[in-house]
C-alpha atoms as a PDB file:
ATOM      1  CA  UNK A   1      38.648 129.106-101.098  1.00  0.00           C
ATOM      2  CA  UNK A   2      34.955 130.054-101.028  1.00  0.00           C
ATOM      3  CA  UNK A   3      35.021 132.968 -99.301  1.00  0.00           C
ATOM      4  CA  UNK A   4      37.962 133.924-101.326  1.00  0.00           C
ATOM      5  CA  UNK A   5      36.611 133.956-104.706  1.00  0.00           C
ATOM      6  CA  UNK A   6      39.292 130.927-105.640  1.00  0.00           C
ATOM      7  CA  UNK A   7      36.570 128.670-107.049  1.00  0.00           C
ATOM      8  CA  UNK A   8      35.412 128.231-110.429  1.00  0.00           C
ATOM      9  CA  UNK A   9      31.512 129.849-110.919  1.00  0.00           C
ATOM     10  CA  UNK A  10      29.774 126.829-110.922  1.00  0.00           C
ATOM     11  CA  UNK A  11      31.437 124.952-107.826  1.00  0.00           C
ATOM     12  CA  UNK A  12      30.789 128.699-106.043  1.00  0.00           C
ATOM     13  CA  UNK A  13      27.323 128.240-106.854  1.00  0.00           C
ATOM     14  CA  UNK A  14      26.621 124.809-106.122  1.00  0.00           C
ATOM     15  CA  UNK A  15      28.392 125.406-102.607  1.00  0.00           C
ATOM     16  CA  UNK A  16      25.902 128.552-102.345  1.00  0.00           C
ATOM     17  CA  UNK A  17      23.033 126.600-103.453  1.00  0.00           C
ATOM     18  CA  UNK A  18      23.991 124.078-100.769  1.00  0.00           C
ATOM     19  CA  UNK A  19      24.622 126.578 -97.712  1.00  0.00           C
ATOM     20  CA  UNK A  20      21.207 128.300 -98.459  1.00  0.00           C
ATOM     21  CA  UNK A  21      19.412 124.657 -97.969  1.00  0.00           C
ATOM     22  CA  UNK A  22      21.229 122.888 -95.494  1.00  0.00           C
ATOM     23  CA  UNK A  23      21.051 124.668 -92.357  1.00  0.00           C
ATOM     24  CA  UNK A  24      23.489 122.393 -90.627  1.00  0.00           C
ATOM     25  CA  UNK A  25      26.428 123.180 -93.240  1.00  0.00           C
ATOM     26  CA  UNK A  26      25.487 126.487 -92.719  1.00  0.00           C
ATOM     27  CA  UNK A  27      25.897 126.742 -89.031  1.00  0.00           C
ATOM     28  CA  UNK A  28      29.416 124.741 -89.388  1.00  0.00           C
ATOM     29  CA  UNK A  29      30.399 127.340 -91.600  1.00  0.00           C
ATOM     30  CA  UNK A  30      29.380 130.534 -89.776  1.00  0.00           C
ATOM     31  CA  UNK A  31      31.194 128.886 -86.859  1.00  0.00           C
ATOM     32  CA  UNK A  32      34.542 128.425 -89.187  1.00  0.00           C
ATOM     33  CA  UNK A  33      34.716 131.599 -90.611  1.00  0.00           C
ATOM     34  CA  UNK A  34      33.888 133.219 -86.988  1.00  0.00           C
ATOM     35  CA  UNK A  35      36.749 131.198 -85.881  1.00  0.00           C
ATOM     36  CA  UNK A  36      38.977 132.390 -88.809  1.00  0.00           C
ATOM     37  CA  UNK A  37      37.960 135.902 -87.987  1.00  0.00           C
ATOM     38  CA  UNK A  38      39.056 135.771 -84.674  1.00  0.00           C
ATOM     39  CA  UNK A  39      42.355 134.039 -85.657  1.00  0.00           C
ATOM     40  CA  UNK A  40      43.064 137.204 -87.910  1.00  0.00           C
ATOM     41  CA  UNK A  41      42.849 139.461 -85.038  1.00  0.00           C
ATOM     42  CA  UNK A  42      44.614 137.694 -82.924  1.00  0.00           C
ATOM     43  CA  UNK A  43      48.441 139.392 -81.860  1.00  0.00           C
ATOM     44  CA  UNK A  44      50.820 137.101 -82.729  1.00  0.00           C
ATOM     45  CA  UNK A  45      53.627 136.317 -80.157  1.00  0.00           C
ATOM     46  CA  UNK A  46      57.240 135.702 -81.174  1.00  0.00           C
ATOM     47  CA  UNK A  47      58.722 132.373 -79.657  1.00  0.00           C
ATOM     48  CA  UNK A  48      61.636 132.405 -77.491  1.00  0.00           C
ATOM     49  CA  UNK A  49      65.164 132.598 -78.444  1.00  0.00           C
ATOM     50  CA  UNK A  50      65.716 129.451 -76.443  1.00  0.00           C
ATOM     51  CA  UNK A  51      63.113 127.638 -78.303  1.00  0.00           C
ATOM     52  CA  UNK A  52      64.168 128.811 -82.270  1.00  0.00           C
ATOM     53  CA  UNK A  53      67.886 127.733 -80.672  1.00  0.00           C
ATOM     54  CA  UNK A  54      66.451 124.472 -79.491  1.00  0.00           C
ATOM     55  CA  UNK A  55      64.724 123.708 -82.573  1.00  0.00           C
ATOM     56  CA  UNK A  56      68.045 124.390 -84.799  1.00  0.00           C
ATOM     57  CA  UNK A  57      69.872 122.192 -82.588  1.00  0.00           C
ATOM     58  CA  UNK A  58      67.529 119.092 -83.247  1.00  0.00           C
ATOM     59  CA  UNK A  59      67.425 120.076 -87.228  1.00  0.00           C
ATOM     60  CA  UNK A  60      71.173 120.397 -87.563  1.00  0.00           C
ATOM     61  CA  UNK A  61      71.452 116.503 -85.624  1.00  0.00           C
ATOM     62  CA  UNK A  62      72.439 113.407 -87.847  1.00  0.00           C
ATOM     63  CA  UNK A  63      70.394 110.987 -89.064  1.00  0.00           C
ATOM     64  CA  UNK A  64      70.256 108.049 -86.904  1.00  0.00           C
ATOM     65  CA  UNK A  65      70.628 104.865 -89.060  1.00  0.00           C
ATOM     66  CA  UNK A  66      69.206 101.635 -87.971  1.00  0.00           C
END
């Protein structure tokens, strides 16, 4: 939401203020958006057949009723 631009001015710039003083809220998020980063590149794999089958086959089960 911060990186984004999704927050209003003043919450952006309190959180800026706040990242600029606190060096431990800073290194959290350096490490989060390094991590989101690296989730963006990332190649997404496709899951099995078998497994979307299995799936639909537990969704498409009744209710149990106790």
């Amino acid at each position: 939401m911060f990186e984004a631009g999704e927050l209003s001015e003043e919450k952006s710039t309190a959180i800026a203020e706040e990242l600029k003083a606190n060096w431990a809220l800073r290194e959290k998020f350096r490490v989060l958006k390094e991590a989101l980063t690296r989730l963006n590149s990332m190649k997404l794999q496709s899951p099995r057949r078998q497994t979307i089958q299995s799936i639909m086959r537990y969704a498409m089960r009744k209710p149990v009723t106790v």
